[in-house]
C-alpha atoms as a PDB file:
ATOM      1  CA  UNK A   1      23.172 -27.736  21.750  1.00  0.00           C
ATOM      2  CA  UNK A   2      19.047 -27.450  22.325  1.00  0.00           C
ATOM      3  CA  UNK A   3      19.424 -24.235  23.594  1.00  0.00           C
ATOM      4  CA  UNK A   4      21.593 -23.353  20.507  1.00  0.00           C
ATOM      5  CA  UNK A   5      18.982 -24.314  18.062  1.00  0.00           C
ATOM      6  CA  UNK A   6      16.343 -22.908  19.946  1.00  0.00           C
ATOM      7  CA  UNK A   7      18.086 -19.289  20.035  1.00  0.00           C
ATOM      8  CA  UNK A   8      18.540 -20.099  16.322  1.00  0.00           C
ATOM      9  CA  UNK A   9      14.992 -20.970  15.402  1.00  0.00           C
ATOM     10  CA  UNK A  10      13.880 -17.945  17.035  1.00  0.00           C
ATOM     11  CA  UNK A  11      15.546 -15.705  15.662  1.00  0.00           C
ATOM     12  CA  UNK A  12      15.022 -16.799  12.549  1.00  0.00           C
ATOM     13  CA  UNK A  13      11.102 -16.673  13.210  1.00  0.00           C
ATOM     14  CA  UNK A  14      11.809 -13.212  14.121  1.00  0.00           C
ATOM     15  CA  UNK A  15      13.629 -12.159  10.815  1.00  0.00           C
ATOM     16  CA  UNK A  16      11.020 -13.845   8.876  1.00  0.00           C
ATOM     17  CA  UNK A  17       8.103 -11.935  10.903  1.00  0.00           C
ATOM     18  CA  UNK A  18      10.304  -8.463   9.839  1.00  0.00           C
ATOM     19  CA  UNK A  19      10.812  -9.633   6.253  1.00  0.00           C
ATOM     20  CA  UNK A  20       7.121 -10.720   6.084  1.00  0.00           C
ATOM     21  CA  UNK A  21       5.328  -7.637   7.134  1.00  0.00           C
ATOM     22  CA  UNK A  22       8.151  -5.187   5.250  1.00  0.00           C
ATOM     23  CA  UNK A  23       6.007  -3.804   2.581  1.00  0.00           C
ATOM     24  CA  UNK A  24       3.105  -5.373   2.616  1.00  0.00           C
ATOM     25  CA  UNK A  25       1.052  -2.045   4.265  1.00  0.00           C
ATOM     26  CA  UNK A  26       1.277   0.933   2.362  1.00  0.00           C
ATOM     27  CA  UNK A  27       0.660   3.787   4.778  1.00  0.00           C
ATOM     28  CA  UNK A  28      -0.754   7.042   3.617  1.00  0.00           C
ATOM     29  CA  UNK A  29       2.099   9.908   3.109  1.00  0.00           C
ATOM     30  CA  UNK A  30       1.326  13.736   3.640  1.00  0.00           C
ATOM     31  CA  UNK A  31       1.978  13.337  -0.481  1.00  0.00           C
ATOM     32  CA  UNK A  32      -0.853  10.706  -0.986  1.00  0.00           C
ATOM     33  CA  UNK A  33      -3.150  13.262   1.488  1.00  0.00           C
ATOM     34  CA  UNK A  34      -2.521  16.158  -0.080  1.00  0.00           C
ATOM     35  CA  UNK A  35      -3.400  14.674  -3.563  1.00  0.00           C
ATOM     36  CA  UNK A  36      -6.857  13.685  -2.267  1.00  0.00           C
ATOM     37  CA  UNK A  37      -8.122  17.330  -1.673  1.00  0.00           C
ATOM     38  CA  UNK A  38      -9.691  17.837  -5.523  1.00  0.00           C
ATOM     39  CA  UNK A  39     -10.463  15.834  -8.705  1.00  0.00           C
ATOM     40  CA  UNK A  40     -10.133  17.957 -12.052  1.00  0.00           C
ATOM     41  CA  UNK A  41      -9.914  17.505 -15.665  1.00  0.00           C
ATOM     42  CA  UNK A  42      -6.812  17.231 -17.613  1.00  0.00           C
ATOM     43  CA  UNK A  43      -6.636  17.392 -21.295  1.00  0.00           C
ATOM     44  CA  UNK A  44      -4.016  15.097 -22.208  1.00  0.00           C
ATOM     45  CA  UNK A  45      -2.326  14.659 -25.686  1.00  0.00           C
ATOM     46  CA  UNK A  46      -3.889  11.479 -27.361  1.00  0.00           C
ATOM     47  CA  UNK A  47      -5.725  10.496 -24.775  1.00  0.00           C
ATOM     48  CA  UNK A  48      -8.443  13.478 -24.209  1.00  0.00           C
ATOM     49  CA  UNK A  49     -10.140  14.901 -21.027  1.00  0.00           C
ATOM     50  CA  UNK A  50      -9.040  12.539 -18.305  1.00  0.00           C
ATOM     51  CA  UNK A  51      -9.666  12.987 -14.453  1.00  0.00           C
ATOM     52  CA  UNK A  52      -6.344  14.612 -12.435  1.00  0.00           C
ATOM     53  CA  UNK A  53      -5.535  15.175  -8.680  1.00  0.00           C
ATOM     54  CA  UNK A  54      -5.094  17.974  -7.313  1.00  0.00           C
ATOM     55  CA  UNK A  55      -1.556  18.315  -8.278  1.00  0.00           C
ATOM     56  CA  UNK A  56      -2.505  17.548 -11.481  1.00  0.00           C
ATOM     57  CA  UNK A  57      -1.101  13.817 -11.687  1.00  0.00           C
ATOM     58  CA  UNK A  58      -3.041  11.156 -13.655  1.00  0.00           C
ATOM     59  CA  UNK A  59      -5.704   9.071 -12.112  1.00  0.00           C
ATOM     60  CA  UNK A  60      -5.938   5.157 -12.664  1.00  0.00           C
ATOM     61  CA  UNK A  61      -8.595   2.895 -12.399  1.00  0.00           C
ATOM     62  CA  UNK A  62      -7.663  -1.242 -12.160  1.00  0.00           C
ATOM     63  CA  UNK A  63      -9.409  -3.848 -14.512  1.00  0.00           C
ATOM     64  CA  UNK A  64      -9.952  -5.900 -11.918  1.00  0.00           C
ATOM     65  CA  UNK A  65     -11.518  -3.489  -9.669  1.00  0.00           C
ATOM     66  CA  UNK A  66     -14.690  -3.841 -11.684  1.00  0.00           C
ATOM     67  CA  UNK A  67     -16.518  -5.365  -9.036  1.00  0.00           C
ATOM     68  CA  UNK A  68     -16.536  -1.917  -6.859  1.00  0.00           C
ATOM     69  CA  UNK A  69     -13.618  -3.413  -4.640  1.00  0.00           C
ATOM     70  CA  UNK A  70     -10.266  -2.034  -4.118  1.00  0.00           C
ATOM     71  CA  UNK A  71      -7.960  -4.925  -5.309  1.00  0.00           C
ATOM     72  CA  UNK A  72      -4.717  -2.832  -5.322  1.00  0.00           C
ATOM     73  CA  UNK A  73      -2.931  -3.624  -2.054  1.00  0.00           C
ATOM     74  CA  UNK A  74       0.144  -3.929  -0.118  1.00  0.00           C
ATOM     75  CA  UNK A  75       3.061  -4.268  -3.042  1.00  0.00           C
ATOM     76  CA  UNK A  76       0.759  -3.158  -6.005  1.00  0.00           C
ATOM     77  CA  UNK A  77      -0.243  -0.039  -4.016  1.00  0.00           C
ATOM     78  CA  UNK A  78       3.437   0.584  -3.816  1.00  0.00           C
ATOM     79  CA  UNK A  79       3.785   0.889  -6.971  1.00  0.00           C
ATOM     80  CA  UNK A  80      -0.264   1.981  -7.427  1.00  0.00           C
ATOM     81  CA  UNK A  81      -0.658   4.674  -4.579  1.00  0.00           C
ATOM     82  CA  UNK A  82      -4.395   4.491  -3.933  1.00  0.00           C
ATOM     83  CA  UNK A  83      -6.444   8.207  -3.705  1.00  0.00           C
ATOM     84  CA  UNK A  84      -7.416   8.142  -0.366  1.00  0.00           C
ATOM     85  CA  UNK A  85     -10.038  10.370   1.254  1.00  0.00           C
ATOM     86  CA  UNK A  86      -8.690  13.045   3.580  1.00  0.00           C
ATOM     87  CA  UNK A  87     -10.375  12.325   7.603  1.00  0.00           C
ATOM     88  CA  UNK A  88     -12.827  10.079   5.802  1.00  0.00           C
ATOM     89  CA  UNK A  89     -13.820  13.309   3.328  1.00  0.00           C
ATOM     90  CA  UNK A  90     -14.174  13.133  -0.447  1.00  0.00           C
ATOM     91  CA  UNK A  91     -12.812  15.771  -2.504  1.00  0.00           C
ATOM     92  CA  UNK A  92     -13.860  18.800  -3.894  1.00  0.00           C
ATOM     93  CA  UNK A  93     -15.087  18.167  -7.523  1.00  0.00           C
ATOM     94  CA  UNK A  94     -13.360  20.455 -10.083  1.00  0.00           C
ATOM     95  CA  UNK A  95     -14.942  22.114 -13.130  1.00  0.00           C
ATOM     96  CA  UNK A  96     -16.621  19.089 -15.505  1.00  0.00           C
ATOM     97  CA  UNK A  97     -16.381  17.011 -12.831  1.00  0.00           C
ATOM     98  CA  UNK A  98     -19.625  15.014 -11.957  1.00  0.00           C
ATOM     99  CA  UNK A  99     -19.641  15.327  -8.068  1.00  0.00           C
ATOM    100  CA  UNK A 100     -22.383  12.473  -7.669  1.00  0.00           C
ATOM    101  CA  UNK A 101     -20.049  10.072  -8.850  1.00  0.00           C
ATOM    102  CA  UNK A 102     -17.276  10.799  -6.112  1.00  0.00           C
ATOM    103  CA  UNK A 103     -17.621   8.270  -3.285  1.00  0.00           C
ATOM    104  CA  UNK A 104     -15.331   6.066  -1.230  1.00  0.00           C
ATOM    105  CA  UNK A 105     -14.751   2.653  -0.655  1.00  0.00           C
ATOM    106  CA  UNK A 106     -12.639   0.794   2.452  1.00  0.00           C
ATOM    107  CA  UNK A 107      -9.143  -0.028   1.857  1.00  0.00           C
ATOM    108  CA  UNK A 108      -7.848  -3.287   3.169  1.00  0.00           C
ATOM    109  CA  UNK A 109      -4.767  -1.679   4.081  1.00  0.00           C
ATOM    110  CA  UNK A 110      -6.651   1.305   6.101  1.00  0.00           C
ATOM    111  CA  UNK A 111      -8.989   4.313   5.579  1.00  0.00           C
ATOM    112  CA  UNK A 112     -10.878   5.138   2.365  1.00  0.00           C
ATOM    113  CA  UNK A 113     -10.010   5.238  -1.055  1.00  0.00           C
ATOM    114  CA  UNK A 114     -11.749   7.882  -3.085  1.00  0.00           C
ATOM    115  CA  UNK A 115     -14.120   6.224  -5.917  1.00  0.00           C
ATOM    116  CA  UNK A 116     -15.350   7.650  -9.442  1.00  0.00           C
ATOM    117  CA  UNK A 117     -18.368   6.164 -10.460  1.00  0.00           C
ATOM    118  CA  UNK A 118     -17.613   3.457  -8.510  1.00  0.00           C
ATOM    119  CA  UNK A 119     -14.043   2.919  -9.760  1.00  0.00           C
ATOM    120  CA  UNK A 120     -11.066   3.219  -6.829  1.00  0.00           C
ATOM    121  CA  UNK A 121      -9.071   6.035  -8.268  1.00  0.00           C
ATOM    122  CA  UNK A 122      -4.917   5.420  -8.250  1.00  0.00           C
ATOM    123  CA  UNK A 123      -1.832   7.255  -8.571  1.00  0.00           C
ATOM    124  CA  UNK A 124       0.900   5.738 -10.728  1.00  0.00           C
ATOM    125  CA  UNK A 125       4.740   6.233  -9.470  1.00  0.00           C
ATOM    126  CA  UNK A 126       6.016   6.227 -12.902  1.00  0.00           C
ATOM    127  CA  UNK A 127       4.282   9.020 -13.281  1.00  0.00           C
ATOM    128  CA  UNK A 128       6.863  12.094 -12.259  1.00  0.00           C
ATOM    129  CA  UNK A 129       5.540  14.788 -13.698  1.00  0.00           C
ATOM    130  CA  UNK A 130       1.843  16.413 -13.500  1.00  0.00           C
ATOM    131  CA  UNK A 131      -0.012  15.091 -16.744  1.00  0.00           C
ATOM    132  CA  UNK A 132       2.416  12.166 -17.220  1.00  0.00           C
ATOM    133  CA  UNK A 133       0.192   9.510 -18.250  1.00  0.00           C
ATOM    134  CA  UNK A 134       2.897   6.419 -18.320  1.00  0.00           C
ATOM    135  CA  UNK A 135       0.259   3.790 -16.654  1.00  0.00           C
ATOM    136  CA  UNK A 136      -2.477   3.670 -19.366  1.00  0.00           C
ATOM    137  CA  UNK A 137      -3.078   0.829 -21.156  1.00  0.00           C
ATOM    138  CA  UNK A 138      -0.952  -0.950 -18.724  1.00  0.00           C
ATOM    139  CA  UNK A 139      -0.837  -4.396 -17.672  1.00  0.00           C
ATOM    140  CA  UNK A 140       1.238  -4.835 -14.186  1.00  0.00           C
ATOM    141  CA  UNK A 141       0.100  -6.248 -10.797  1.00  0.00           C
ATOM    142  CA  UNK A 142      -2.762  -8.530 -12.725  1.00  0.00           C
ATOM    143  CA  UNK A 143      -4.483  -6.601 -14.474  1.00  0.00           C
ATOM    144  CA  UNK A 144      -4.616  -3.722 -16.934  1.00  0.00           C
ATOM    145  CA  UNK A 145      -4.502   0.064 -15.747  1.00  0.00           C
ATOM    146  CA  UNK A 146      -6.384   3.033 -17.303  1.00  0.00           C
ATOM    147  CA  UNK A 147      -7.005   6.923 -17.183  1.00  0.00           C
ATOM    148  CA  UNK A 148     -10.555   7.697 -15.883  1.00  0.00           C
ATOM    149  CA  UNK A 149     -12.654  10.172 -18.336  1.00  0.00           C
ATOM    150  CA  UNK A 150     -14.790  12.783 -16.835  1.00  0.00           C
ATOM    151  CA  UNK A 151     -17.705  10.412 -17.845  1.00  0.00           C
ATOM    152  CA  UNK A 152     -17.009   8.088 -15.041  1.00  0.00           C
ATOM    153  CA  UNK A 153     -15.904   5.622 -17.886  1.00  0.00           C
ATOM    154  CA  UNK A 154     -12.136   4.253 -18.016  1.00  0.00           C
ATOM    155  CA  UNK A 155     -10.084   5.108 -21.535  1.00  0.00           C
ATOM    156  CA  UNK A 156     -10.490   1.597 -22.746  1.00  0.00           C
ATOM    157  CA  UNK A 157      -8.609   1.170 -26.328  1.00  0.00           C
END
């Protein structure tokens, strides 16, 4: 019966272990790479000039990333694909774009994510189509999501 309940506990400490770590990493895909080559401007109905990939799909920024740290991880970058930086690169800075204030900051979760004026830049899955902008003004994962304007300012209402 002991060796019953021992097969039993460990295997269950096993399934938990899988269950645990399912995701909570959010690896980078050849999608989230590619999107990190360039940073231009969109000009987006009711909203203005706000900052694009390179695909042209909306860029984020996270309230509570305020204090220059990427807060985003593991489910809410599921949901909240960070920009990362391609081979620890920043991206080429598109017309109107201020190059100075593209940087990078470590990701918890691996590599760099590409900054704007200090702000972790996002993705938003929501967001289908290039120049969707479904995310702003958006409170999910604690906190509230914007667009980033070329100023290096979020679109705060």
């Amino acid at each position: 019966m002991r060796s019953l309940t021992t097969r039993f506990s460990a295997a269950a400490a096993a399934i938990v272990l899988v269950l645990t770590g399912s995701g909570c990493t959010s690896a980078p895909s050849e999608h989230d790479e590619l999107r990190a080559s360039a940073i231009t401007i969109a000009e987006l109905p009711g909203l203005g000039d706000v900052l694009v990939d390179g695909e042209g799909f909306v860029l984020y920024v996270f309230e509570p990333d305020a204090a220059q740290t990427v807060t985003c991880t593991f489910t809410c970058a599921n949901r909240w694909p960070p920009l990362r930086a391609i081979d620890g690169g920043t991206p080429t800075a598109g017309d109107g774009i201020d190059a100075s204030l593209i940087s990078t900051l470590p990701n918890p979760a691996g590599g760099e994510v590409i900054t704007y004026n200090g702000w972790p830049l996002y993705g938003y899955t929501a967001d289908t189509s290039p120049r969707d902008a479904r995310g702003q003004d958006t409170y999910l994962n604690g906190g509230v999501w914007y667009v980033m304007q070329p100023d290096g300012q979020p679109l705060i209402p």
